[in-house]
PDB file of N, CA and C in Angstrom:
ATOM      1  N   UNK A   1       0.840  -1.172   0.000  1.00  0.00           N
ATOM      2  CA  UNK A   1       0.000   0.000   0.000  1.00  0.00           C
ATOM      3  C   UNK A   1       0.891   1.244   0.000  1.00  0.00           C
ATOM      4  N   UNK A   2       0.072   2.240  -0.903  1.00  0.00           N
ATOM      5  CA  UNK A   2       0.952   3.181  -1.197  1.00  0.00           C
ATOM      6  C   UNK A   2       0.717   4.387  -0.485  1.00  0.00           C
ATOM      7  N   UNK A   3       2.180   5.303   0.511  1.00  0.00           N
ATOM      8  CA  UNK A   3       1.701   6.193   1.338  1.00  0.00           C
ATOM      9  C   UNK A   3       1.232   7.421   0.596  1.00  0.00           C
ATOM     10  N   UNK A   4       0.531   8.506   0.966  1.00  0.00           N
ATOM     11  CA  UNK A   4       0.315   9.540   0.368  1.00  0.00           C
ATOM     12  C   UNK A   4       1.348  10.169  -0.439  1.00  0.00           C
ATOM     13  N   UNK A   5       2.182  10.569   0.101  1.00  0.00           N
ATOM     14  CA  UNK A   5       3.208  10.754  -0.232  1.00  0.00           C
ATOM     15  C   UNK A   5       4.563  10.685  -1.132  1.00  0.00           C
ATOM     16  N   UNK A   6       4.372   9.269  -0.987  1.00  0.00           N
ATOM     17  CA  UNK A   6       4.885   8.079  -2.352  1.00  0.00           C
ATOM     18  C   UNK A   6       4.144   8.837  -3.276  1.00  0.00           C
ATOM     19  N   UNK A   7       3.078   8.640  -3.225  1.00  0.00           N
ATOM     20  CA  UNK A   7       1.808   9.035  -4.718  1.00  0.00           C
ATOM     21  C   UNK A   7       2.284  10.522  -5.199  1.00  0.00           C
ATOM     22  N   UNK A   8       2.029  11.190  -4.302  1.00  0.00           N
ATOM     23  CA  UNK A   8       2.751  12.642  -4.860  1.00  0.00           C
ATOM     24  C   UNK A   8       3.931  13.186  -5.837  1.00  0.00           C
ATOM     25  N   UNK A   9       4.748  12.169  -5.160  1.00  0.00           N
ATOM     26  CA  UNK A   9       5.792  12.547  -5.848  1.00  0.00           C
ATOM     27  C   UNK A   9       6.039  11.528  -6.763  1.00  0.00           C
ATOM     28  N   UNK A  10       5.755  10.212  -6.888  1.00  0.00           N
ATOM     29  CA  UNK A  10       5.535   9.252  -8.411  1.00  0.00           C
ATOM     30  C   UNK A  10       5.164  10.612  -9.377  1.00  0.00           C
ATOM     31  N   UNK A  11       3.644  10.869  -9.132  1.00  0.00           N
ATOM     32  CA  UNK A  11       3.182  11.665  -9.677  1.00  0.00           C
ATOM     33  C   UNK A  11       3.918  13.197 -10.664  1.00  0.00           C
ATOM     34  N   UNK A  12       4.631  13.623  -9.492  1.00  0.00           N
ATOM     35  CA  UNK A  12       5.260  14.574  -9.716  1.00  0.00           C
ATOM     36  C   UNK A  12       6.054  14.492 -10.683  1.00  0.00           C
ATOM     37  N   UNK A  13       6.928  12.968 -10.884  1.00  0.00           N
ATOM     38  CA  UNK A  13       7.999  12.657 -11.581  1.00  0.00           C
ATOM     39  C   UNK A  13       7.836  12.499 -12.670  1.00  0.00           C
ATOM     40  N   UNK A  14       6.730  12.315 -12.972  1.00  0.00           N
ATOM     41  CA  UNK A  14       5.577  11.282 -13.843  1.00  0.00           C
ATOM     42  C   UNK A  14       5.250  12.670 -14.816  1.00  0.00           C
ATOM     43  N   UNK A  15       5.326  13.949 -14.390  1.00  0.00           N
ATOM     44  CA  UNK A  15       4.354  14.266 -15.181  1.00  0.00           C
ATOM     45  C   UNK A  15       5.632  15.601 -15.556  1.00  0.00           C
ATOM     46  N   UNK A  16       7.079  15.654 -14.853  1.00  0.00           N
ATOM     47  CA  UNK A  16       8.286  16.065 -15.107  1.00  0.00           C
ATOM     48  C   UNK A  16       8.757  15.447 -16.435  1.00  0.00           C
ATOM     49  N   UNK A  17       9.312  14.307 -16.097  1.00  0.00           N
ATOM     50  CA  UNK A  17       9.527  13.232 -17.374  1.00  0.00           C
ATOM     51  C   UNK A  17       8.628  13.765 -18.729  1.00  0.00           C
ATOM     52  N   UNK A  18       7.398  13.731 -18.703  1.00  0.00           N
ATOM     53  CA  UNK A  18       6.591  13.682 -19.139  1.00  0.00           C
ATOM     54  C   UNK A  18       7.284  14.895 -20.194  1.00  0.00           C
ATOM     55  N   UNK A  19       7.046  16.019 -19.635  1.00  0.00           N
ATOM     56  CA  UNK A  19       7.373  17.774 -20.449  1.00  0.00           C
ATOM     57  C   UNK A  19       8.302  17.657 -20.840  1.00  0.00           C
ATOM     58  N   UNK A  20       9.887  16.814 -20.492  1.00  0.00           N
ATOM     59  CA  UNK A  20      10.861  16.661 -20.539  1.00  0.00           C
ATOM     60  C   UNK A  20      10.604  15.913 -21.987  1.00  0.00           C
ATOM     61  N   UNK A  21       9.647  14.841 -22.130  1.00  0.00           N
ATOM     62  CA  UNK A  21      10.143  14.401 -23.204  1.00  0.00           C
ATOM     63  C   UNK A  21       9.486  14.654 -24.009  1.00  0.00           C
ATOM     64  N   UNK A  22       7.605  15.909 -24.173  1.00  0.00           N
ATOM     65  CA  UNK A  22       7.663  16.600 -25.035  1.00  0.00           C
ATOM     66  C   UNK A  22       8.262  17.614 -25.384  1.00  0.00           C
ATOM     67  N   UNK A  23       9.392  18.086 -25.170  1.00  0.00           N
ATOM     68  CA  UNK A  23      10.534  19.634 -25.028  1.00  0.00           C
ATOM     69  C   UNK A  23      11.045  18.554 -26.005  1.00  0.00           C
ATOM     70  N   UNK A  24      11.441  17.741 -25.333  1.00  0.00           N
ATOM     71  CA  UNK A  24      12.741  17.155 -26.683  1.00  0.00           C
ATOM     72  C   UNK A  24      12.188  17.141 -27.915  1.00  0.00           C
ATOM     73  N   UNK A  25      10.546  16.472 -28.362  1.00  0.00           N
ATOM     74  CA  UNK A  25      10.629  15.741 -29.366  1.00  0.00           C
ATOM     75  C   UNK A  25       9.843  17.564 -29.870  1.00  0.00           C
ATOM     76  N   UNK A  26       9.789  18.566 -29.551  1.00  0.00           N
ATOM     77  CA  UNK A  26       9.692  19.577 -30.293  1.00  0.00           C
ATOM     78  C   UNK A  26      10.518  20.132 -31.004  1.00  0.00           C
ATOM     79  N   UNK A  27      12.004  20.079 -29.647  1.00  0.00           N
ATOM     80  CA  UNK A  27      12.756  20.240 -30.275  1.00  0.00           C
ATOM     81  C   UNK A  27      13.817  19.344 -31.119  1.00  0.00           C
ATOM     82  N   UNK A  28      13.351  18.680 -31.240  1.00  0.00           N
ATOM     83  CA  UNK A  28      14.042  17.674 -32.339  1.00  0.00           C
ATOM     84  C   UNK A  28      13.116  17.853 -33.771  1.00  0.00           C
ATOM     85  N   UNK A  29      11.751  18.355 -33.471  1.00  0.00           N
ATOM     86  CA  UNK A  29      11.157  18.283 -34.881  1.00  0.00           C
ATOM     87  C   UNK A  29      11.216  19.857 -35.200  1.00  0.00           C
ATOM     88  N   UNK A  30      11.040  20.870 -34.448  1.00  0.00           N
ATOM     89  CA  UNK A  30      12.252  22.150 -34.828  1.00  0.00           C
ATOM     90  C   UNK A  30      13.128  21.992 -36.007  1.00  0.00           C
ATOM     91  N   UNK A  31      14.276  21.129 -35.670  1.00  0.00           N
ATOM     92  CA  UNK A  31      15.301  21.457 -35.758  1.00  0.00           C
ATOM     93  C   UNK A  31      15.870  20.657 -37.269  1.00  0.00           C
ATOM     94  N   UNK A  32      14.828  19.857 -37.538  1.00  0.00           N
ATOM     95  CA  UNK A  32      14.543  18.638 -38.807  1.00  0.00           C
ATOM     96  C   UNK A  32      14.013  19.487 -39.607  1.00  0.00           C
ATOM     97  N   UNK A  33      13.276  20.734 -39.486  1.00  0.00           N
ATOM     98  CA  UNK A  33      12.486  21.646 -40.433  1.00  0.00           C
ATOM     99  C   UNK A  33      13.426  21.637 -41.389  1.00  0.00           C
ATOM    100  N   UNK A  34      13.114  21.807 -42.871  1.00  0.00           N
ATOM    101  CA  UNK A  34      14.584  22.092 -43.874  1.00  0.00           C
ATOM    102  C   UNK A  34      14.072  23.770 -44.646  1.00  0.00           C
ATOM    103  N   UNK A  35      14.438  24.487 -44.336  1.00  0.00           N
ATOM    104  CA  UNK A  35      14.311  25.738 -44.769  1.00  0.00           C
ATOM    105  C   UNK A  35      15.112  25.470 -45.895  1.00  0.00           C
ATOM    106  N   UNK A  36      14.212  26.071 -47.210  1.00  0.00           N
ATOM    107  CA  UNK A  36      15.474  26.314 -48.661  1.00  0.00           C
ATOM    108  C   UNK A  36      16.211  27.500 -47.996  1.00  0.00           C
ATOM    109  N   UNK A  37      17.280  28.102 -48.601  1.00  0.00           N
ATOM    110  CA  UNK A  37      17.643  29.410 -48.642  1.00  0.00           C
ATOM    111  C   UNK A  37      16.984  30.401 -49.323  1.00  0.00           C
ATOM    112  N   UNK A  38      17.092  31.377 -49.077  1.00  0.00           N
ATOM    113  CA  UNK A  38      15.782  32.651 -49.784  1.00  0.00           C
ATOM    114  C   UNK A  38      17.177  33.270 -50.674  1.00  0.00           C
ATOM    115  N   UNK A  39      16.579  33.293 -52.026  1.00  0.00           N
ATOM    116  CA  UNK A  39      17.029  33.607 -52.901  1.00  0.00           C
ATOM    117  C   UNK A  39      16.307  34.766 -53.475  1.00  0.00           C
ATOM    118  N   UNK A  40      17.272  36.116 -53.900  1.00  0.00           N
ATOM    119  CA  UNK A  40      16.484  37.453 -54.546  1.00  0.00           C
ATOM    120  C   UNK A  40      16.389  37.070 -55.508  1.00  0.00           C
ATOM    121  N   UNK A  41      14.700  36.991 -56.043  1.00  0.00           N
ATOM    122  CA  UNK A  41      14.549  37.158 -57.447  1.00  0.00           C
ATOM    123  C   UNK A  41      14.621  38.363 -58.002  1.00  0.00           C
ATOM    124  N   UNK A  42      15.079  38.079 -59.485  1.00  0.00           N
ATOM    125  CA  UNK A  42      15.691  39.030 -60.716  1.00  0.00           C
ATOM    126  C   UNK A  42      14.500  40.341 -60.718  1.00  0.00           C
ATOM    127  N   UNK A  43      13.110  40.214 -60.411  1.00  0.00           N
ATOM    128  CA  UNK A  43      12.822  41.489 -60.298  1.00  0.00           C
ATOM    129  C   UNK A  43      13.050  42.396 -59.006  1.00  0.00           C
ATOM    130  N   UNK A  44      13.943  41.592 -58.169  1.00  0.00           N
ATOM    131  CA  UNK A  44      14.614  42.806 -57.141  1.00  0.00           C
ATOM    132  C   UNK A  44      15.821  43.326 -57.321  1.00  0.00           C
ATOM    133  N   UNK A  45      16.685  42.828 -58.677  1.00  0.00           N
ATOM    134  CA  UNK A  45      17.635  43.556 -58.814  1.00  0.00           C
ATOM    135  C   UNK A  45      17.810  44.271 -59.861  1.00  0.00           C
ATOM    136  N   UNK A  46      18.239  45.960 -59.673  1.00  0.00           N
ATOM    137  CA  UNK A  46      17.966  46.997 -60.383  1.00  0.00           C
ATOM    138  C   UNK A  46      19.343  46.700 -61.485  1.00  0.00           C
ATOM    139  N   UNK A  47      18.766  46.713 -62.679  1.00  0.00           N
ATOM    140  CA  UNK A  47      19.917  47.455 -63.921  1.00  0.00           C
ATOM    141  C   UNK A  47      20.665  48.621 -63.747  1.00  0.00           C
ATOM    142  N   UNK A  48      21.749  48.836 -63.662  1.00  0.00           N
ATOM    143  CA  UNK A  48      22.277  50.140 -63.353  1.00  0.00           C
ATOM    144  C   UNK A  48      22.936  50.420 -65.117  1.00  0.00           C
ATOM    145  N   UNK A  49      22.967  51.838 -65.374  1.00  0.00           N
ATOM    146  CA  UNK A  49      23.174  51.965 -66.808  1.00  0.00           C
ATOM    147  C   UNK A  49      24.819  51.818 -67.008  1.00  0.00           C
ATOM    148  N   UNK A  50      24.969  51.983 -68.113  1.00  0.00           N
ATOM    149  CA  UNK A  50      26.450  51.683 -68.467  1.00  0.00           C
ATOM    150  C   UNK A  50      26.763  52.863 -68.395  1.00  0.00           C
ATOM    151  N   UNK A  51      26.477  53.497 -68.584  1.00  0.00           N
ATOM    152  CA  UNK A  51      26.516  55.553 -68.428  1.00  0.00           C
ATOM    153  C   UNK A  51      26.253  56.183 -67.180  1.00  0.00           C
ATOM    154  N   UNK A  52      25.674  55.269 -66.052  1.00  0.00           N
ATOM    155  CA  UNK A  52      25.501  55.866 -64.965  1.00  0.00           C
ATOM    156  C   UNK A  52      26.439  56.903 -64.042  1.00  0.00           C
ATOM    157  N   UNK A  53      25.962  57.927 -63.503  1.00  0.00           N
ATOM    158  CA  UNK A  53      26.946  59.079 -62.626  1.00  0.00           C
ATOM    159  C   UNK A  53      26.907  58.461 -61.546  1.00  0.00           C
ATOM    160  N   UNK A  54      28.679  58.429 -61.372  1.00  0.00           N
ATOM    161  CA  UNK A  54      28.884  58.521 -60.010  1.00  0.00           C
ATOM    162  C   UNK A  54      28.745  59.438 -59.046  1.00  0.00           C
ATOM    163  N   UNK A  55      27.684  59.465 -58.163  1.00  0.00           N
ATOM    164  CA  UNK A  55      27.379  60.666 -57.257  1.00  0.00           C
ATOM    165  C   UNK A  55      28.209  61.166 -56.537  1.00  0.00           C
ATOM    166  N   UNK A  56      29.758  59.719 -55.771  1.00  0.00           N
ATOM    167  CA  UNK A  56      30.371  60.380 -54.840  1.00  0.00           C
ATOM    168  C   UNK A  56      31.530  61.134 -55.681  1.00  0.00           C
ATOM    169  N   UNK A  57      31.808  61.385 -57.286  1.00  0.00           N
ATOM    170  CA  UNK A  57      32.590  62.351 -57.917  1.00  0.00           C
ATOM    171  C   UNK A  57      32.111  63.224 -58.864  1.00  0.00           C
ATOM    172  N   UNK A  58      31.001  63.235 -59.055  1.00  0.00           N
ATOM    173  CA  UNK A  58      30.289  63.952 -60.022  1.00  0.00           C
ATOM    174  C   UNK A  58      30.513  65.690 -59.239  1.00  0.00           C
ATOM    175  N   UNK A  59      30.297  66.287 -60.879  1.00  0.00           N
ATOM    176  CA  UNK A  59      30.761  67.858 -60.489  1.00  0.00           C
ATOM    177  C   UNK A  59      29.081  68.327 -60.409  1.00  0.00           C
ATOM    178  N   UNK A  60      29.161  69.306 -60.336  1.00  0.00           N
ATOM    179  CA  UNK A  60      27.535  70.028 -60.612  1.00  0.00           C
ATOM    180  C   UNK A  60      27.202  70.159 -61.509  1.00  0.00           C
ATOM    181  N   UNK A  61      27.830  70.075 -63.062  1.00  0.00           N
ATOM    182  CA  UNK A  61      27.196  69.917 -63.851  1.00  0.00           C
ATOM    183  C   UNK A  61      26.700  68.657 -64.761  1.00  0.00           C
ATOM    184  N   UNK A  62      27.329  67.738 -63.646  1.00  0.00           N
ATOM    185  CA  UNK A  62      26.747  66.196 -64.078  1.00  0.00           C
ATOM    186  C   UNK A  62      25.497  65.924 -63.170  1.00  0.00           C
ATOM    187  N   UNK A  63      25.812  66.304 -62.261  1.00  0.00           N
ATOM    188  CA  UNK A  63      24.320  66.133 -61.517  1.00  0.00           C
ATOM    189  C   UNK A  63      22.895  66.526 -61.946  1.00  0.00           C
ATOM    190  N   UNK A  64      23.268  67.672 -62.626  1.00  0.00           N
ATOM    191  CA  UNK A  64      22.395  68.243 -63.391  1.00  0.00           C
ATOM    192  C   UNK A  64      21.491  67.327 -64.516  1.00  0.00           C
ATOM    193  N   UNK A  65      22.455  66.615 -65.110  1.00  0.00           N
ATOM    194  CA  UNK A  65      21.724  65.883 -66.624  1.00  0.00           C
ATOM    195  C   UNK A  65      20.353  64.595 -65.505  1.00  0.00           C
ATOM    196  N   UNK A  66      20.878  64.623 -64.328  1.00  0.00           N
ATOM    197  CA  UNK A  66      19.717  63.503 -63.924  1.00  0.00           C
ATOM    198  C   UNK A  66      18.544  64.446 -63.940  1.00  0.00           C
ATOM    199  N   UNK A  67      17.279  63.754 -63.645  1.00  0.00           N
ATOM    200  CA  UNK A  67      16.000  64.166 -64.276  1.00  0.00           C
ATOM    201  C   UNK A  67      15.627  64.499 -62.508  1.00  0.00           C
ATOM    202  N   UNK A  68      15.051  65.623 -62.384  1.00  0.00           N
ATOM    203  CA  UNK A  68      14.598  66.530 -61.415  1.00  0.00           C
ATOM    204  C   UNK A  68      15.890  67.068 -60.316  1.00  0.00           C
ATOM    205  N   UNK A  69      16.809  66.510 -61.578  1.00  0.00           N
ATOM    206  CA  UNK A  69      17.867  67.928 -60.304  1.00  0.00           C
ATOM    207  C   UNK A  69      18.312  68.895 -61.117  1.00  0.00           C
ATOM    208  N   UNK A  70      18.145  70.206 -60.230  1.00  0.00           N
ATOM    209  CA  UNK A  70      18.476  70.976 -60.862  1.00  0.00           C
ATOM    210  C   UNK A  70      19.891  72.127 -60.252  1.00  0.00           C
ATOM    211  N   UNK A  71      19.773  73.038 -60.449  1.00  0.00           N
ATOM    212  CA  UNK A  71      21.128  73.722 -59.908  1.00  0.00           C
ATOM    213  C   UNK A  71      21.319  73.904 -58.294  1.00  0.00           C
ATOM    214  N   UNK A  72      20.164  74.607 -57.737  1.00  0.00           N
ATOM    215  CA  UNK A  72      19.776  73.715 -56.269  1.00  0.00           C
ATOM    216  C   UNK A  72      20.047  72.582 -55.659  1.00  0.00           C
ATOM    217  N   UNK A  73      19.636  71.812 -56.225  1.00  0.00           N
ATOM    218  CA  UNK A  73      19.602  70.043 -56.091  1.00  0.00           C
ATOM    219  C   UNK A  73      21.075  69.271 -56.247  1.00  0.00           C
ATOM    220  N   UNK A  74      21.452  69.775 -56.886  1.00  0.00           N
ATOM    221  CA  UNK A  74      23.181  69.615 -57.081  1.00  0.00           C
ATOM    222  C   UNK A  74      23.831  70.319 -55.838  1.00  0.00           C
ATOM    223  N   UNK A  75      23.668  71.372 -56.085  1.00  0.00           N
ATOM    224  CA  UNK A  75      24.439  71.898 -54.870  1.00  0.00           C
ATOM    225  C   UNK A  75      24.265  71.423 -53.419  1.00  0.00           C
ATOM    226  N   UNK A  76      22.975  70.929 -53.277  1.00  0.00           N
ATOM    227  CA  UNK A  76      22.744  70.522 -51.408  1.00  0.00           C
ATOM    228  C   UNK A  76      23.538  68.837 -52.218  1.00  0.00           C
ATOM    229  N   UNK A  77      23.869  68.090 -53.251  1.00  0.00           N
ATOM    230  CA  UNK A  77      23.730  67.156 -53.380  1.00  0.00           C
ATOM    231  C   UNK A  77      25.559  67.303 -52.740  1.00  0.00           C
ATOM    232  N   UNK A  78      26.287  68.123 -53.143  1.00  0.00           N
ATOM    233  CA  UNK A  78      27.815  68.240 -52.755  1.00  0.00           C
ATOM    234  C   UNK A  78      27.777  68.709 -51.770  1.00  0.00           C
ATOM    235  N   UNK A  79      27.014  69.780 -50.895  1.00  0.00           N
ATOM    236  CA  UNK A  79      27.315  70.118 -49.738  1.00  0.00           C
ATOM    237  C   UNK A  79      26.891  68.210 -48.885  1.00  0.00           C
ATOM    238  N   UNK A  80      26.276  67.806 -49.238  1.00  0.00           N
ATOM    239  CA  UNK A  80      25.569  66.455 -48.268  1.00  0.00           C
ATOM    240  C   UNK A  80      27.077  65.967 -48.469  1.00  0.00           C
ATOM    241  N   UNK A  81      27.533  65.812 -49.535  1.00  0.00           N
ATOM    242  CA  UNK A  81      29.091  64.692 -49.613  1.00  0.00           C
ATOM    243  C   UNK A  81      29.649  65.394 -48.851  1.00  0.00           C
ATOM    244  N   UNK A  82      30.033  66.663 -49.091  1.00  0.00           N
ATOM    245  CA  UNK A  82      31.356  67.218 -48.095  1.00  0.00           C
ATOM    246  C   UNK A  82      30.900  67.156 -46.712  1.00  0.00           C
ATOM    247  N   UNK A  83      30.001  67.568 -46.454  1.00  0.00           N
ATOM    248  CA  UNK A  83      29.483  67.611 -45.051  1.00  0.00           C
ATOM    249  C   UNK A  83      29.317  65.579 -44.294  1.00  0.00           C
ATOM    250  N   UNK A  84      28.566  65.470 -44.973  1.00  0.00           N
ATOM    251  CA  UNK A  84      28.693  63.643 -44.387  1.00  0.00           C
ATOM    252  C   UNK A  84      29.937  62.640 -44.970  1.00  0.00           C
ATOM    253  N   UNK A  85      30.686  62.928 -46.015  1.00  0.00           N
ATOM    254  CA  UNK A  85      31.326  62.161 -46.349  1.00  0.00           C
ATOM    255  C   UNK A  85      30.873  61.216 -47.912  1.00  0.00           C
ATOM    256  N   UNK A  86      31.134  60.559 -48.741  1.00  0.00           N
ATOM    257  CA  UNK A  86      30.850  59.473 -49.703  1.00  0.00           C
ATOM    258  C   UNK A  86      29.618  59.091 -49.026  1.00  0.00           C
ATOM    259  N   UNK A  87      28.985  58.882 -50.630  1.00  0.00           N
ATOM    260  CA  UNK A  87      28.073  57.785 -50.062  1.00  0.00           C
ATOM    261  C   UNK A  87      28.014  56.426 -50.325  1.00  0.00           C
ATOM    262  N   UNK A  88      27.545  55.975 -49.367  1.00  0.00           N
ATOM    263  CA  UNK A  88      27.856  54.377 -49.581  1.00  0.00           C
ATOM    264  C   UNK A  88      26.795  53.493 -50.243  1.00  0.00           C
ATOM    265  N   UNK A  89      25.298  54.293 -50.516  1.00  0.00           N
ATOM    266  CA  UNK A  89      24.442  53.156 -51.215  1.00  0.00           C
ATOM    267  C   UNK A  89      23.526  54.853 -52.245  1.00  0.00           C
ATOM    268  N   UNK A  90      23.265  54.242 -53.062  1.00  0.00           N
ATOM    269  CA  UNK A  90      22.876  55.043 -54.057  1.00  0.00           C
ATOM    270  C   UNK A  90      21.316  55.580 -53.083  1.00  0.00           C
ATOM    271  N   UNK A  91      20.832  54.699 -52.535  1.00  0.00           N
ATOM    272  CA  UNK A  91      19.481  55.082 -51.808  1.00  0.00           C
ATOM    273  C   UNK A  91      19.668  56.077 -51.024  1.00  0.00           C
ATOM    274  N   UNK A  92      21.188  56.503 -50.641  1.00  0.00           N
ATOM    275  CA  UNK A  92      20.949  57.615 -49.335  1.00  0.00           C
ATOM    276  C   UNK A  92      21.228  58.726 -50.369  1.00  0.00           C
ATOM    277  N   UNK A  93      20.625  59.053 -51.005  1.00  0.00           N
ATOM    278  CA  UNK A  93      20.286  60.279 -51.794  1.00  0.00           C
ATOM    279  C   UNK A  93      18.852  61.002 -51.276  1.00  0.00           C
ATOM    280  N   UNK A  94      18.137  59.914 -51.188  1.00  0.00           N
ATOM    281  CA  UNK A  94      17.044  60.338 -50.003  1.00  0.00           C
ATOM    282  C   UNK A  94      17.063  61.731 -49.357  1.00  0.00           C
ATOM    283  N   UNK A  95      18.118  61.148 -48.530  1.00  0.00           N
ATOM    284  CA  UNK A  95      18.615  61.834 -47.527  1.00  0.00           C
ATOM    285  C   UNK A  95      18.974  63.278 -47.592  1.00  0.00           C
ATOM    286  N   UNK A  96      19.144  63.473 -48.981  1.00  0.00           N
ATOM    287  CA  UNK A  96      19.381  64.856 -49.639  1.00  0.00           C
ATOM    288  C   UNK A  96      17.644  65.745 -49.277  1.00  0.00           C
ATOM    289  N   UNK A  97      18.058  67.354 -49.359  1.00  0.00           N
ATOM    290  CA  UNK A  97      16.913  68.040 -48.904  1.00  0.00           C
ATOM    291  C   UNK A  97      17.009  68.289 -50.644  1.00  0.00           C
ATOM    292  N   UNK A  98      15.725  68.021 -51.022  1.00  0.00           N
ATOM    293  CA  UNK A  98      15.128  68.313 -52.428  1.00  0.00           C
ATOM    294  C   UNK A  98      14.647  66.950 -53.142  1.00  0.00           C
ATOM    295  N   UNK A  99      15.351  65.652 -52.695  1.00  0.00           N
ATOM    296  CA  UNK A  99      14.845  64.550 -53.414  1.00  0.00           C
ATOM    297  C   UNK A  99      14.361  63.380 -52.481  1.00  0.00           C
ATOM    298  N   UNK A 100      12.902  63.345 -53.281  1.00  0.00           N
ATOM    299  CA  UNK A 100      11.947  62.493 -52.494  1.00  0.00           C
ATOM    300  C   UNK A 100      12.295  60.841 -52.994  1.00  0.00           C
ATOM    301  N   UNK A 101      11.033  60.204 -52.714  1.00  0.00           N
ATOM    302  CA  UNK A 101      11.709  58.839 -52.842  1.00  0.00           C
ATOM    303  C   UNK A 101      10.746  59.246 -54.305  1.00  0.00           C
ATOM    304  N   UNK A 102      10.196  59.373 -55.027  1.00  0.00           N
ATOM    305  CA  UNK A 102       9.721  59.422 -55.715  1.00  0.00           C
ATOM    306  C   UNK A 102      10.616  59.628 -57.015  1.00  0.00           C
ATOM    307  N   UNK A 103      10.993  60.709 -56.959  1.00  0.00           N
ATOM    308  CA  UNK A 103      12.062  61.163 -57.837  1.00  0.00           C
ATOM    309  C   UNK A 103      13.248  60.094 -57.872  1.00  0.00           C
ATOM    310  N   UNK A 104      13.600  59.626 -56.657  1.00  0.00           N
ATOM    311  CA  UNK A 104      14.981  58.618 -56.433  1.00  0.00           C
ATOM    312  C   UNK A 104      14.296  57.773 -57.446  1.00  0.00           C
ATOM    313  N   UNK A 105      13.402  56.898 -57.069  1.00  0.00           N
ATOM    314  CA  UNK A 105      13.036  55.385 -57.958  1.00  0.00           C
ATOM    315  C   UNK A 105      12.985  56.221 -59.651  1.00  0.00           C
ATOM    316  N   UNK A 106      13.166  57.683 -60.258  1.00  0.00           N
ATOM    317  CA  UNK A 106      13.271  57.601 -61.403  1.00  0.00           C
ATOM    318  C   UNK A 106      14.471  57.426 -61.927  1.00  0.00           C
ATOM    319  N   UNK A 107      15.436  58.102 -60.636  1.00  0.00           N
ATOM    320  CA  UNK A 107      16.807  58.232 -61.523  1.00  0.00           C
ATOM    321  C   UNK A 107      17.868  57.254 -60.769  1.00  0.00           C
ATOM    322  N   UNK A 108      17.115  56.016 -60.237  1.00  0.00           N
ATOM    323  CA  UNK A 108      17.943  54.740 -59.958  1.00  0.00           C
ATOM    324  C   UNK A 108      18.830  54.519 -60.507  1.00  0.00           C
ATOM    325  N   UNK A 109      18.172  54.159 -61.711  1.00  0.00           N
ATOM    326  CA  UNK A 109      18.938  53.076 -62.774  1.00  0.00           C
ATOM    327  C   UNK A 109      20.397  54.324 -63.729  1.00  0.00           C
ATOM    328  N   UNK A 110      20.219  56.046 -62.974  1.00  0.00           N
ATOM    329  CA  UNK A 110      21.069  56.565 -63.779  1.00  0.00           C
ATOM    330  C   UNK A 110      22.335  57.018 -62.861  1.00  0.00           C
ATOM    331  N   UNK A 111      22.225  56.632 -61.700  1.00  0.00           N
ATOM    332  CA  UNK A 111      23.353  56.551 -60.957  1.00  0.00           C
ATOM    333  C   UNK A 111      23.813  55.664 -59.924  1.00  0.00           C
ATOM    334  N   UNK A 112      25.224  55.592 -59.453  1.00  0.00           N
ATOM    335  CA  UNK A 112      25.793  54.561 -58.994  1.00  0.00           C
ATOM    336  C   UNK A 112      27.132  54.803 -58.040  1.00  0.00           C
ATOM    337  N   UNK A 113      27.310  54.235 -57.040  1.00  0.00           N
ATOM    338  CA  UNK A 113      28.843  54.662 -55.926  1.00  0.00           C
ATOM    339  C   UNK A 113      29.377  54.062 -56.357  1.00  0.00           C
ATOM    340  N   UNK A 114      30.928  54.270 -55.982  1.00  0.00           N
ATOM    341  CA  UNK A 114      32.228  53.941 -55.839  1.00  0.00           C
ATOM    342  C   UNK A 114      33.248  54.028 -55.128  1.00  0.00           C
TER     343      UNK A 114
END
């Protein structure tokens, strides 16, 4: 005959074990998942032109030939280089006061860093 006590803690052990060995088999079927690798498809990568301006050497009057900059727009475009330095991704043109993202997605494909 079994004391109270005994029972409790069988119990207890019983139902420890228990979590213990659904934890494992979760994480064992976790870990069996086979993820492909994520691969960029070709309509996320932009054509850049063979003619494209380099922004971090372009003078002001190359800046100019892109489409919505104008003599303004050039100029905050060299004060932004001298003042921050090169830029490192064609997107932080943004960042310039005069060009929205709007304007950026036209003249993507006509410029490029180095």
């Amino acid at each position: 005959m079994r004391t109270r006590n005994s029972y409790f803690f069988n119990t207890r052990r019983f139902v420890y074990i228990l979590a213990l060995f659904m934890l494992s088999v979760f994480l064992f079927a976790c870990s069996r998942q086979n993820n492909p690798p994520q691969n960029l498809s070709v309509e996320n990568q932009i054509q850049v032109s063979a003619t494209a301006i380099n922004i971090n050497t372009a003078s002001a009057e190359e800046l100019e030939k892109l489409p919505h900059v104008g003599r303004q727009t050039a100029q905050e475009i060299i004060e932004f280089r001298k003042k921050f330095g090169r830029f490192r991704k064609p997107e932080y043109l943004m960042f310039v006061r005069g060009i929205s993202d709007r304007q950026f997605r036209e003249m993507r494909n006509l410029v490029r860093v180095e």
